[in-house]
PDB file of N, CA and C in Angstrom:
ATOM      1  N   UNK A   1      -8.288  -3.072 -12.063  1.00  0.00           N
ATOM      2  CA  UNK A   1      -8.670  -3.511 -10.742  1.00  0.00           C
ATOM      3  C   UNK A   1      -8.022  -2.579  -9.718  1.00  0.00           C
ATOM      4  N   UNK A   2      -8.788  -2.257  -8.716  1.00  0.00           N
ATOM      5  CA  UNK A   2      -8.328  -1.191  -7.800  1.00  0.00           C
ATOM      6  C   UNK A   2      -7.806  -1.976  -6.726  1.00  0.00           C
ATOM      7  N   UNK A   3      -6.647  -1.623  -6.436  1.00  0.00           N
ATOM      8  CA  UNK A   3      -6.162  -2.466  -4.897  1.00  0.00           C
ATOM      9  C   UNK A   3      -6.325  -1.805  -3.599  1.00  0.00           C
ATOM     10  N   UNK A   4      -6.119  -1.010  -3.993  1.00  0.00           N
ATOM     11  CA  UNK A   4      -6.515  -0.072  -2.319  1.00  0.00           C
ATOM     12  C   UNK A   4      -6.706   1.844  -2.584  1.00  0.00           C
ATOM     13  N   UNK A   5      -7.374   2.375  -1.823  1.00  0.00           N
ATOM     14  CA  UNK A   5      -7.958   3.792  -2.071  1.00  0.00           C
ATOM     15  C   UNK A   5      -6.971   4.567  -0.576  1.00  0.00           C
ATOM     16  N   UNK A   6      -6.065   5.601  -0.535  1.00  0.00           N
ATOM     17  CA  UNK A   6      -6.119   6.007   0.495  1.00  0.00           C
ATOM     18  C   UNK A   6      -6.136   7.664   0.681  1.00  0.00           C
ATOM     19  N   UNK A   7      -5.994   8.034   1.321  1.00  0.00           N
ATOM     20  CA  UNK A   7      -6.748   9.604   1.801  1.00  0.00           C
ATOM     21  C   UNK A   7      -5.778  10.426   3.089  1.00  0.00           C
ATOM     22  N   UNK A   8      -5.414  11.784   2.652  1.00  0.00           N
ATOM     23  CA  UNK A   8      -4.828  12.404   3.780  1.00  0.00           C
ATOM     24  C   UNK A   8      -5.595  12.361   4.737  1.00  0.00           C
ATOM     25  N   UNK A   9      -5.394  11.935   5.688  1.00  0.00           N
ATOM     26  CA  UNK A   9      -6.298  12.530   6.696  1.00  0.00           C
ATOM     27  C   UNK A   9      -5.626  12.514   8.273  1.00  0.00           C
ATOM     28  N   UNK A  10      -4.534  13.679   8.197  1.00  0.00           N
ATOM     29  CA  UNK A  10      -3.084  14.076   9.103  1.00  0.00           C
ATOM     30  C   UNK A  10      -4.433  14.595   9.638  1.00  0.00           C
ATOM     31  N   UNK A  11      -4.261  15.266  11.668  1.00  0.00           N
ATOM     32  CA  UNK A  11      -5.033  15.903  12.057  1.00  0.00           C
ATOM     33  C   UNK A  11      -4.601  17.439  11.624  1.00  0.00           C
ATOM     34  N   UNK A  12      -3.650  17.674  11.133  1.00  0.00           N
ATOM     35  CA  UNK A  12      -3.439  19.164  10.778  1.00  0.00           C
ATOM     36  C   UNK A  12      -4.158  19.588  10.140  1.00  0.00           C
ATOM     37  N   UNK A  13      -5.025  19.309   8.731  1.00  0.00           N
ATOM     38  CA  UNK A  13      -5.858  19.479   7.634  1.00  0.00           C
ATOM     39  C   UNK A  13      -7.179  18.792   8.113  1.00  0.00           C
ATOM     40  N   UNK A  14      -7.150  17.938   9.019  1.00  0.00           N
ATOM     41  CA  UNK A  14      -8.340  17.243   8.714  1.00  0.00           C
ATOM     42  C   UNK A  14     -10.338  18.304   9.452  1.00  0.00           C
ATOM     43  N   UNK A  15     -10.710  18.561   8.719  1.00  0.00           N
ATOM     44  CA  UNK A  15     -12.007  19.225   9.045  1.00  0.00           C
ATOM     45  C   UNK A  15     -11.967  20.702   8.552  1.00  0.00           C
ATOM     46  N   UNK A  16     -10.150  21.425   8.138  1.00  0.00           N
ATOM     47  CA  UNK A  16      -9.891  22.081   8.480  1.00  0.00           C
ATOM     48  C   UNK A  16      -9.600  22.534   6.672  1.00  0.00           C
ATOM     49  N   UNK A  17     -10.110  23.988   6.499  1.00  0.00           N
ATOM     50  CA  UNK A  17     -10.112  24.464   4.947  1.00  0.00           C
ATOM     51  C   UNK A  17      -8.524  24.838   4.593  1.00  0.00           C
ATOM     52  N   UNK A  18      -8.011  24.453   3.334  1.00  0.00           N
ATOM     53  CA  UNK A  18      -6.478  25.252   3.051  1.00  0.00           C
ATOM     54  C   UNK A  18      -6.678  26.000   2.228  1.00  0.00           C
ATOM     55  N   UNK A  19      -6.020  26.905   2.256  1.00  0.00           N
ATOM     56  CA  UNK A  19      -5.413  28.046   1.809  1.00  0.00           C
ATOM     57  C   UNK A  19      -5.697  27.745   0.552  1.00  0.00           C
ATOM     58  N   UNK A  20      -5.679  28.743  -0.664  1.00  0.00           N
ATOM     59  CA  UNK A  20      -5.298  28.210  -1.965  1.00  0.00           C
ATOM     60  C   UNK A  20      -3.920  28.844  -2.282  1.00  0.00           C
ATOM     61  N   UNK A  21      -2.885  27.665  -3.126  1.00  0.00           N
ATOM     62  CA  UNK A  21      -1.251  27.688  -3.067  1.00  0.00           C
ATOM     63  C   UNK A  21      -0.769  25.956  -3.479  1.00  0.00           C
ATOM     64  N   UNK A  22      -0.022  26.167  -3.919  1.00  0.00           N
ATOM     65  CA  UNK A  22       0.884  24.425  -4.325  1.00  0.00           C
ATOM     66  C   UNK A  22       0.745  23.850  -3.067  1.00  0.00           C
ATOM     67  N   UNK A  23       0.514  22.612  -3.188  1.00  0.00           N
ATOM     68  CA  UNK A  23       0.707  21.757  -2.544  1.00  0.00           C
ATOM     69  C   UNK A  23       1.775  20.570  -3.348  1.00  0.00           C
ATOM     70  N   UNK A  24       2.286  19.717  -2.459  1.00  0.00           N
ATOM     71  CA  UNK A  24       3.185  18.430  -2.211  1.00  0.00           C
ATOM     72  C   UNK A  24       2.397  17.592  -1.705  1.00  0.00           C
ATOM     73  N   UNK A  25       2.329  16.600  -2.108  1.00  0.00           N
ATOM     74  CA  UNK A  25       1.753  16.006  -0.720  1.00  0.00           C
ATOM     75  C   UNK A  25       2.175  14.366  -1.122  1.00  0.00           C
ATOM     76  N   UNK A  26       2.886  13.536  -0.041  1.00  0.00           N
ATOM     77  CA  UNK A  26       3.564  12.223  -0.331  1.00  0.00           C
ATOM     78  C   UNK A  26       2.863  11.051   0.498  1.00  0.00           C
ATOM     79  N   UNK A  27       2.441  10.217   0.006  1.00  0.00           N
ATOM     80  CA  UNK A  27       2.209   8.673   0.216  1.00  0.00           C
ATOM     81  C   UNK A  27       2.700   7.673   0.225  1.00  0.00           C
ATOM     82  N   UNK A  28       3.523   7.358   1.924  1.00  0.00           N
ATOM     83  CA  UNK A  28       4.348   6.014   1.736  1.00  0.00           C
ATOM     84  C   UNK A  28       3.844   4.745   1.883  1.00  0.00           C
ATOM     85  N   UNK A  29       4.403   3.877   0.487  1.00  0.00           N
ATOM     86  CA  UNK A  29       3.808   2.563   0.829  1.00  0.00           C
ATOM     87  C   UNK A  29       4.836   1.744   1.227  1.00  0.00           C
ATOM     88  N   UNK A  30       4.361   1.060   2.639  1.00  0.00           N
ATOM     89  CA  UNK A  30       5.324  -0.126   3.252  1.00  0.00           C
ATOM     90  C   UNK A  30       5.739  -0.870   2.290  1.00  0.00           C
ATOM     91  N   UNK A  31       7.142  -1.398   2.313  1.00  0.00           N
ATOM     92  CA  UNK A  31       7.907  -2.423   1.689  1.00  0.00           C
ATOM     93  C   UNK A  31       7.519  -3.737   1.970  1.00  0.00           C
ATOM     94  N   UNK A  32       7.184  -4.608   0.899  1.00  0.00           N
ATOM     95  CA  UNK A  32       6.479  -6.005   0.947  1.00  0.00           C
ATOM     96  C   UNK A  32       4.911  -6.179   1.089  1.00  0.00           C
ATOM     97  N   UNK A  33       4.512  -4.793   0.884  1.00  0.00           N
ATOM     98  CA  UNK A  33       2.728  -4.857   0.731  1.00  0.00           C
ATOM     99  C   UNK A  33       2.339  -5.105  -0.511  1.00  0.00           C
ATOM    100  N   UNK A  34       2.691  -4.603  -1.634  1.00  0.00           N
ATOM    101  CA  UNK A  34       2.366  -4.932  -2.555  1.00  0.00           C
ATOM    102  C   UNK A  34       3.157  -6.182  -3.558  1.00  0.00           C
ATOM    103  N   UNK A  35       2.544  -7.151  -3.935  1.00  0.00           N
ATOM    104  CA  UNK A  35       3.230  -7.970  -5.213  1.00  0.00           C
ATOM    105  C   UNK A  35       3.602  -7.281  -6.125  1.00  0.00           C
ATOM    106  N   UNK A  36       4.430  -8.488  -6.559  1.00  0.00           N
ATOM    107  CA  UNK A  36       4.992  -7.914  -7.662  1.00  0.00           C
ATOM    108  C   UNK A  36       4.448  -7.995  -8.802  1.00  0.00           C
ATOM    109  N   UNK A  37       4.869  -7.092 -10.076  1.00  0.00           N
ATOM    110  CA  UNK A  37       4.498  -6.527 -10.830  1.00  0.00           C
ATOM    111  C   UNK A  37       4.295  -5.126 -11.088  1.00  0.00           C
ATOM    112  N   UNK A  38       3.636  -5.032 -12.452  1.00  0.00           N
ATOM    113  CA  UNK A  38       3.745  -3.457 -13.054  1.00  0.00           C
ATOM    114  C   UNK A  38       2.488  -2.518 -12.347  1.00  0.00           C
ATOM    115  N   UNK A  39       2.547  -1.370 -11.722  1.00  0.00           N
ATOM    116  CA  UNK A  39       1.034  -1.136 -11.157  1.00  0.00           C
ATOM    117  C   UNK A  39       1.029   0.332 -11.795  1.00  0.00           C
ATOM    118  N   UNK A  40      -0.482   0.848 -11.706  1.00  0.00           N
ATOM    119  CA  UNK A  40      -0.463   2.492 -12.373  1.00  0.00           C
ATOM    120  C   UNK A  40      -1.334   3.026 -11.091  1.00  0.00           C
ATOM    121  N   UNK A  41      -0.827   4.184 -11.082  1.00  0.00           N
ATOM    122  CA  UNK A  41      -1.860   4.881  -9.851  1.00  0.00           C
ATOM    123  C   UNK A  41      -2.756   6.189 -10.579  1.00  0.00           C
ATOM    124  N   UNK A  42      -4.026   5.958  -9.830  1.00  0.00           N
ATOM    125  CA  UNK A  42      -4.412   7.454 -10.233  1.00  0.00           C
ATOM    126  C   UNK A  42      -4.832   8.258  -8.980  1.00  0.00           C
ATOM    127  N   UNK A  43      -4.858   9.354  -9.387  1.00  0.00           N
ATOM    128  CA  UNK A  43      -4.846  10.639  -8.239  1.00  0.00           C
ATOM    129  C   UNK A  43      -6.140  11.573  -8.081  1.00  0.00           C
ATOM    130  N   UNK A  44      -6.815  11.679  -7.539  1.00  0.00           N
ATOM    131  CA  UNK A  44      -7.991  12.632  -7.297  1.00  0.00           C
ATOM    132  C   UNK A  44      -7.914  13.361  -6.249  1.00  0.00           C
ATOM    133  N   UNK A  45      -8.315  14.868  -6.426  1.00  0.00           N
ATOM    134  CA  UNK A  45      -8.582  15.702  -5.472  1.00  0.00           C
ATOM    135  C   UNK A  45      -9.743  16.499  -4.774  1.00  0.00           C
ATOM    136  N   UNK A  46     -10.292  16.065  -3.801  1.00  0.00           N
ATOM    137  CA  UNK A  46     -11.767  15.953  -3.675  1.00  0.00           C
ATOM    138  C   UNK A  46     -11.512  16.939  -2.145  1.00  0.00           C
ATOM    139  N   UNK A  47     -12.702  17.699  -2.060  1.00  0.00           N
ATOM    140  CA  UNK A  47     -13.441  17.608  -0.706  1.00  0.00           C
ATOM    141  C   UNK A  47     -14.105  17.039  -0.022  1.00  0.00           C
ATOM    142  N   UNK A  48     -13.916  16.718   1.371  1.00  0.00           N
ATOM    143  CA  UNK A  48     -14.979  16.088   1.612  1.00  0.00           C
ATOM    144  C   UNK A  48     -16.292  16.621   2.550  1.00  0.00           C
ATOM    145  N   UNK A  49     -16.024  17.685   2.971  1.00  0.00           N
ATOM    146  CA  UNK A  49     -17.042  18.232   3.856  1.00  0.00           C
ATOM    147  C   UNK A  49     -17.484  19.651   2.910  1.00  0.00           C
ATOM    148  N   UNK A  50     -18.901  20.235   3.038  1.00  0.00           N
ATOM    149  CA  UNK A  50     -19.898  19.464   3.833  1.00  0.00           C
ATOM    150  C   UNK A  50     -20.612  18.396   3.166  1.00  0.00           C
ATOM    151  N   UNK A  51     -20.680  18.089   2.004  1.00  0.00           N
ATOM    152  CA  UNK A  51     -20.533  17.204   1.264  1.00  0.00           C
ATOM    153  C   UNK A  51     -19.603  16.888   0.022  1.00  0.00           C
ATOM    154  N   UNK A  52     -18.848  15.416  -0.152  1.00  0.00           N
ATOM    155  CA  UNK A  52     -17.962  15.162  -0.972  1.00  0.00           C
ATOM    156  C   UNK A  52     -17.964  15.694  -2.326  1.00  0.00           C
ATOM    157  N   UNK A  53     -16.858  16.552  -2.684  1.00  0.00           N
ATOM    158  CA  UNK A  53     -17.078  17.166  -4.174  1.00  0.00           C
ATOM    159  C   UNK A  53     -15.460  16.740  -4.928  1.00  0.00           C
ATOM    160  N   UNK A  54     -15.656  16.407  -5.941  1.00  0.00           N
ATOM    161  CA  UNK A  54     -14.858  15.821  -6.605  1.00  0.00           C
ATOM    162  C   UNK A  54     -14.221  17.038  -7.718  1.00  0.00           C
ATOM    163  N   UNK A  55     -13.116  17.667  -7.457  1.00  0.00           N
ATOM    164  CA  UNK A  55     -12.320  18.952  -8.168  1.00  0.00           C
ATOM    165  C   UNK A  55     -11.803  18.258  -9.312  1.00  0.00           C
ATOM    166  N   UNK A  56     -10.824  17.121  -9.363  1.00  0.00           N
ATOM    167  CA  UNK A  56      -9.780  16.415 -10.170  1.00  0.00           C
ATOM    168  C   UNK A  56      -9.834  14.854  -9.759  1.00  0.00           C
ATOM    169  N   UNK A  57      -9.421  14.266 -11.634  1.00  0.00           N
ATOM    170  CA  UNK A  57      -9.654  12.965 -11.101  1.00  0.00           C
ATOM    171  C   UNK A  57      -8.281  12.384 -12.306  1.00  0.00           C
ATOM    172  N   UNK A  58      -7.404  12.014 -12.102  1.00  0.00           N
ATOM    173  CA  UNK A  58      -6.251  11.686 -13.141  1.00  0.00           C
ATOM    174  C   UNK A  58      -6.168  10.217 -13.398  1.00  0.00           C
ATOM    175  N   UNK A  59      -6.336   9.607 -14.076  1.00  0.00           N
ATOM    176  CA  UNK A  59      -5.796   8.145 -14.531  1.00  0.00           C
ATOM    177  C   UNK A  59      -4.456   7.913 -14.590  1.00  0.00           C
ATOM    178  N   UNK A  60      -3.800   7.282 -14.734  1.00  0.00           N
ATOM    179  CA  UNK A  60      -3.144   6.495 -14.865  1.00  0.00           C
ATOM    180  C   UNK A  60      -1.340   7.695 -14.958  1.00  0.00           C
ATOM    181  N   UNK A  61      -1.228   8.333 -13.820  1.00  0.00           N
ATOM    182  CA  UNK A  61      -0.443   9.464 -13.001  1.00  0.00           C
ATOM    183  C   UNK A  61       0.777   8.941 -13.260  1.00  0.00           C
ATOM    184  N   UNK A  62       0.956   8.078 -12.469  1.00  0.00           N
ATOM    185  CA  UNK A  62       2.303   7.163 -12.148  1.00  0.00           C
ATOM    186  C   UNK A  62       2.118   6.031 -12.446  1.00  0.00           C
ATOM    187  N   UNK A  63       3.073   5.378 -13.295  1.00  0.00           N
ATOM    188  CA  UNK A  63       3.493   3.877 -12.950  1.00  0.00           C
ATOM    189  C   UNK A  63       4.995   3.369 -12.645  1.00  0.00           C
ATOM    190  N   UNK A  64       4.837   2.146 -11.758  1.00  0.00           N
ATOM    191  CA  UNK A  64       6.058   2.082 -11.123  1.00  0.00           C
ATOM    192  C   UNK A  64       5.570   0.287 -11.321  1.00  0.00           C
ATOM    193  N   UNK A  65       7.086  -0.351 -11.284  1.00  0.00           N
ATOM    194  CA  UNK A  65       7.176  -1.676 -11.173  1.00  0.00           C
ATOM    195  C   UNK A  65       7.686  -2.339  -9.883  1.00  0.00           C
ATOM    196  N   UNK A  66       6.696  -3.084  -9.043  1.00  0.00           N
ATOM    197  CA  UNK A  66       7.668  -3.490  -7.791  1.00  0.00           C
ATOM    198  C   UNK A  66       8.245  -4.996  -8.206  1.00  0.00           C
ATOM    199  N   UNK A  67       9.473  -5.483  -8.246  1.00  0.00           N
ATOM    200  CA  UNK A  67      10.415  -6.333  -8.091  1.00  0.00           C
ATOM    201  C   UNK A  67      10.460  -6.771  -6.609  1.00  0.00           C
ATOM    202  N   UNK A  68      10.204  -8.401  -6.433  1.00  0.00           N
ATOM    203  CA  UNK A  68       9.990  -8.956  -5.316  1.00  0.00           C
ATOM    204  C   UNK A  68      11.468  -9.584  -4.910  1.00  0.00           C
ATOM    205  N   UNK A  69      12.166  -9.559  -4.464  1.00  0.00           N
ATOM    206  CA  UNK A  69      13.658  -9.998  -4.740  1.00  0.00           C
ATOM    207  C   UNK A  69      13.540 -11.259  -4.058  1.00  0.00           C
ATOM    208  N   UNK A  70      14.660 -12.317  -4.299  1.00  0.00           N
ATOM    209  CA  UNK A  70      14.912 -13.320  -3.653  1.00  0.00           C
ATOM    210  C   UNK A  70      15.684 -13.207  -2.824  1.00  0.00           C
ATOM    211  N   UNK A  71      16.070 -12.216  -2.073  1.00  0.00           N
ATOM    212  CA  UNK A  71      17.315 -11.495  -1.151  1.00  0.00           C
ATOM    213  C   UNK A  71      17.329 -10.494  -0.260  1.00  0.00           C
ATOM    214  N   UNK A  72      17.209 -10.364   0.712  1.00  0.00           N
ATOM    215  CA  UNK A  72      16.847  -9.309   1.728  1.00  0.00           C
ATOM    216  C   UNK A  72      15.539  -9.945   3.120  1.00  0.00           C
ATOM    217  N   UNK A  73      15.081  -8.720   2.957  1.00  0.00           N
ATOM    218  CA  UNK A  73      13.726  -9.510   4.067  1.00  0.00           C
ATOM    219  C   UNK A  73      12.200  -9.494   3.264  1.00  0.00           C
ATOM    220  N   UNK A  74      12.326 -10.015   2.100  1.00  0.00           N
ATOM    221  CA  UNK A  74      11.530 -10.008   0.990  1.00  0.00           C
ATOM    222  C   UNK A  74      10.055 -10.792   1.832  1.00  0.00           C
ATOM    223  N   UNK A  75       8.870 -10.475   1.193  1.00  0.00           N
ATOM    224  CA  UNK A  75       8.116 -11.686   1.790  1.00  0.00           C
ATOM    225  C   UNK A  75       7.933 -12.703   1.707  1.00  0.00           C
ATOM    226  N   UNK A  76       8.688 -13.545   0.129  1.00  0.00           N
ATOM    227  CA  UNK A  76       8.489 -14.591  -0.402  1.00  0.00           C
ATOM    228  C   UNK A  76       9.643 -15.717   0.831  1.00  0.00           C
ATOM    229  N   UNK A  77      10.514 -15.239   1.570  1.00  0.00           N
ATOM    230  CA  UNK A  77      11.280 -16.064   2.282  1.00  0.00           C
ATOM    231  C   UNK A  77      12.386 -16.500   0.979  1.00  0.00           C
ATOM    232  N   UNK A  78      12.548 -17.753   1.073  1.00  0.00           N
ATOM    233  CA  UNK A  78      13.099 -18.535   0.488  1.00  0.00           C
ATOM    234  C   UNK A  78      12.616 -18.944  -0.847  1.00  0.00           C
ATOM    235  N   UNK A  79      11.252 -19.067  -1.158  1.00  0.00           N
ATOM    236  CA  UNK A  79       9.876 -19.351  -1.693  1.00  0.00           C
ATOM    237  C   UNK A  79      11.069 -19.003  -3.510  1.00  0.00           C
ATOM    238  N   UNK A  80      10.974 -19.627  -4.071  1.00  0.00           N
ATOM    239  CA  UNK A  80      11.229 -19.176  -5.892  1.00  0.00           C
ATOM    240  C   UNK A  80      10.436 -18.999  -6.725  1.00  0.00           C
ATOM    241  N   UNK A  81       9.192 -19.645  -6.661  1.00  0.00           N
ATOM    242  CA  UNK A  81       8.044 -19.535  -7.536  1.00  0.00           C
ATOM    243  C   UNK A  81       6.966 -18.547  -7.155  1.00  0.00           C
ATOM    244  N   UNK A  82       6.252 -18.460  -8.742  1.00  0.00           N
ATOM    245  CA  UNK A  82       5.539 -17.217  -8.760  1.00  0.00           C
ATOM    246  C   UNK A  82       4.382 -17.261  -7.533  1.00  0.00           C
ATOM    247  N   UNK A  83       3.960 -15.965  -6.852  1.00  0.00           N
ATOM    248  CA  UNK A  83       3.309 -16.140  -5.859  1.00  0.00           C
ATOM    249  C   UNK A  83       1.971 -14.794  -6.276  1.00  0.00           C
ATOM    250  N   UNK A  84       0.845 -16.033  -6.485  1.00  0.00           N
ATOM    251  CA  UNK A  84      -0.078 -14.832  -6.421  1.00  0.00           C
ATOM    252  C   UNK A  84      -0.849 -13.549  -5.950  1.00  0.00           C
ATOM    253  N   UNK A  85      -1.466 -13.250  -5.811  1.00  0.00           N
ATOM    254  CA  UNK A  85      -2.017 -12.196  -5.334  1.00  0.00           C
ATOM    255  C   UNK A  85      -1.853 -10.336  -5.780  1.00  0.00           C
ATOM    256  N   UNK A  86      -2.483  -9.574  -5.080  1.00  0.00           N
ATOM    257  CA  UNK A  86      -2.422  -8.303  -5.202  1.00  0.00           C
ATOM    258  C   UNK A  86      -1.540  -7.658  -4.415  1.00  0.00           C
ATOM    259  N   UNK A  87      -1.395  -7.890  -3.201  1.00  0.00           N
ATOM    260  CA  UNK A  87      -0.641  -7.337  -2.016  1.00  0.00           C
ATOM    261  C   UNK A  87       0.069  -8.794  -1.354  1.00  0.00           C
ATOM    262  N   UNK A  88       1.407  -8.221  -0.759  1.00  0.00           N
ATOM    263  CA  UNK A  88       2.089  -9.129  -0.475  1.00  0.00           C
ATOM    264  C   UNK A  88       2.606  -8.827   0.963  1.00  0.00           C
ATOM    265  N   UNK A  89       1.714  -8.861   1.930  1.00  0.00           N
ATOM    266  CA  UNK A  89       2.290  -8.264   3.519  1.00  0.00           C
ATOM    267  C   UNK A  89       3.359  -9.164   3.712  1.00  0.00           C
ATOM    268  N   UNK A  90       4.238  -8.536   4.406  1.00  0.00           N
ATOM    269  CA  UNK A  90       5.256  -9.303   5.492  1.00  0.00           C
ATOM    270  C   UNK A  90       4.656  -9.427   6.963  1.00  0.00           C
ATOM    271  N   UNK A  91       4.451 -10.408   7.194  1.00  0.00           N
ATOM    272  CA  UNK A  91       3.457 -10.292   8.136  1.00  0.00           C
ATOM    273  C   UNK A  91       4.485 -10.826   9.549  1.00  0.00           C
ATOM    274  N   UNK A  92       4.489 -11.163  10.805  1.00  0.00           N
ATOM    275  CA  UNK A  92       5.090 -11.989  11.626  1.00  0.00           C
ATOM    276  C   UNK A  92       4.526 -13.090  11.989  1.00  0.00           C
ATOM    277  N   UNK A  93       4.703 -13.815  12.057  1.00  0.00           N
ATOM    278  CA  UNK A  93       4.454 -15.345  12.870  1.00  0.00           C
ATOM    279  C   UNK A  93       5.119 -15.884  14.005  1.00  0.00           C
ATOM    280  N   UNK A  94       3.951 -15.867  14.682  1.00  0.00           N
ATOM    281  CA  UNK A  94       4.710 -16.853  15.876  1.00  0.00           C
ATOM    282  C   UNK A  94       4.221 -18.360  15.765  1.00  0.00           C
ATOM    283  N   UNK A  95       5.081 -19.207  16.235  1.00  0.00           N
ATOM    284  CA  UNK A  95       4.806 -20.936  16.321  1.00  0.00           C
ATOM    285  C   UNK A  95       5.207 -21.170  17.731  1.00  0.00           C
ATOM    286  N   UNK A  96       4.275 -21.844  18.684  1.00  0.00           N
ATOM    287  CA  UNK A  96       4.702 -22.608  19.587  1.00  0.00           C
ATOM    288  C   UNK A  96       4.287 -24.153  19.277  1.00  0.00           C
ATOM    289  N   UNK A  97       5.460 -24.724  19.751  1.00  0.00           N
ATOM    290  CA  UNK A  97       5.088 -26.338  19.558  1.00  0.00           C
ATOM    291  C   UNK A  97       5.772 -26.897  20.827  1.00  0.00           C
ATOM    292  N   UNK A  98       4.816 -27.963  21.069  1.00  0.00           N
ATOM    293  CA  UNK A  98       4.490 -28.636  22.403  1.00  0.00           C
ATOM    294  C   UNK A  98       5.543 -29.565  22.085  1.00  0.00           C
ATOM    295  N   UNK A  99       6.189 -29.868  23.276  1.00  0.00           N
ATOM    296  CA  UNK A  99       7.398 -31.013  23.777  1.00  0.00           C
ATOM    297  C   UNK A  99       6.292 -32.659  23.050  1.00  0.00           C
ATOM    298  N   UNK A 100       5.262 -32.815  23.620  1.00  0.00           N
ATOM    299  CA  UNK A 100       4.880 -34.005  23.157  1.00  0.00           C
ATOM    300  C   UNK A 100       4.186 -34.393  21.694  1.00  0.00           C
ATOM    301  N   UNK A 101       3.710 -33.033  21.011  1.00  0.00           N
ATOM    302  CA  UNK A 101       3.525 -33.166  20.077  1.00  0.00           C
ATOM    303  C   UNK A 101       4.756 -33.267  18.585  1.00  0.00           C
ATOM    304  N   UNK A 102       6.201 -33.335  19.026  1.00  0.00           N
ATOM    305  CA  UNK A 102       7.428 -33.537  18.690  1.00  0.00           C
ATOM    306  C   UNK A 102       7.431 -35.032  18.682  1.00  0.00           C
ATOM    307  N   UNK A 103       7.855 -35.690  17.112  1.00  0.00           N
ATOM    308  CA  UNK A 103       8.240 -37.372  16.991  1.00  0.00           C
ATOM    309  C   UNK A 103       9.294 -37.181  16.728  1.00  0.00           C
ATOM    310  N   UNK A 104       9.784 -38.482  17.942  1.00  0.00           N
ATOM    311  CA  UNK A 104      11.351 -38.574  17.977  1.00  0.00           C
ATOM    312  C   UNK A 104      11.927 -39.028  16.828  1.00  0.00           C
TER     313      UNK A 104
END
């Protein structure tokens, strides 16, 4: 199952042909987006203009395990039990609550 697809697209490179030479190139993923568990990534290297051409396509590149901790600014809060899903945002919340909707 694929969880999410993402793509350089800095304005430095973008429209714009490179050189041929090594490249690096790094993808940070925010802390608390993904659940936990074991995940595998794969890697492809494509063009996309003037139409999309597909050079390289790698399976299963990297795998890494994310550990959801019960400690820090985790997303589970307090929460102990298993929590489903694919991605796990930390999201913010705001609550306002009304003086009269409060029982004494």
């Amino acid at each position: 199952m694929q969880i999410f697809s993402a793509h350089d697209t800095g304005p430095e490179w973008r429209g714009r042909p490179r050189s041929a030479g090594a490249y690096t190139s790094t993808a940070w993923i925010p802390g608390n987006l993904l659940a936990e568990g074991n995940l595998l990534v794969h890697v492809s290297v494509m063009s996309p203009s003037p139409a999309t051409i597909l050079h390289v396509h790698e399976r299963n590149v990297i795998a890494f395990q994310v550990i959801d901790s019960q400690h820090g600014d985790s997303a589970r809060g307090d929460y102990i039990g298993p929590m489903g899903g694919l991605m796990r945002p930390l999201l913010k919340w705001t609550t306002d609550v009304s003086a009269s909707s409060i029982n004494p």
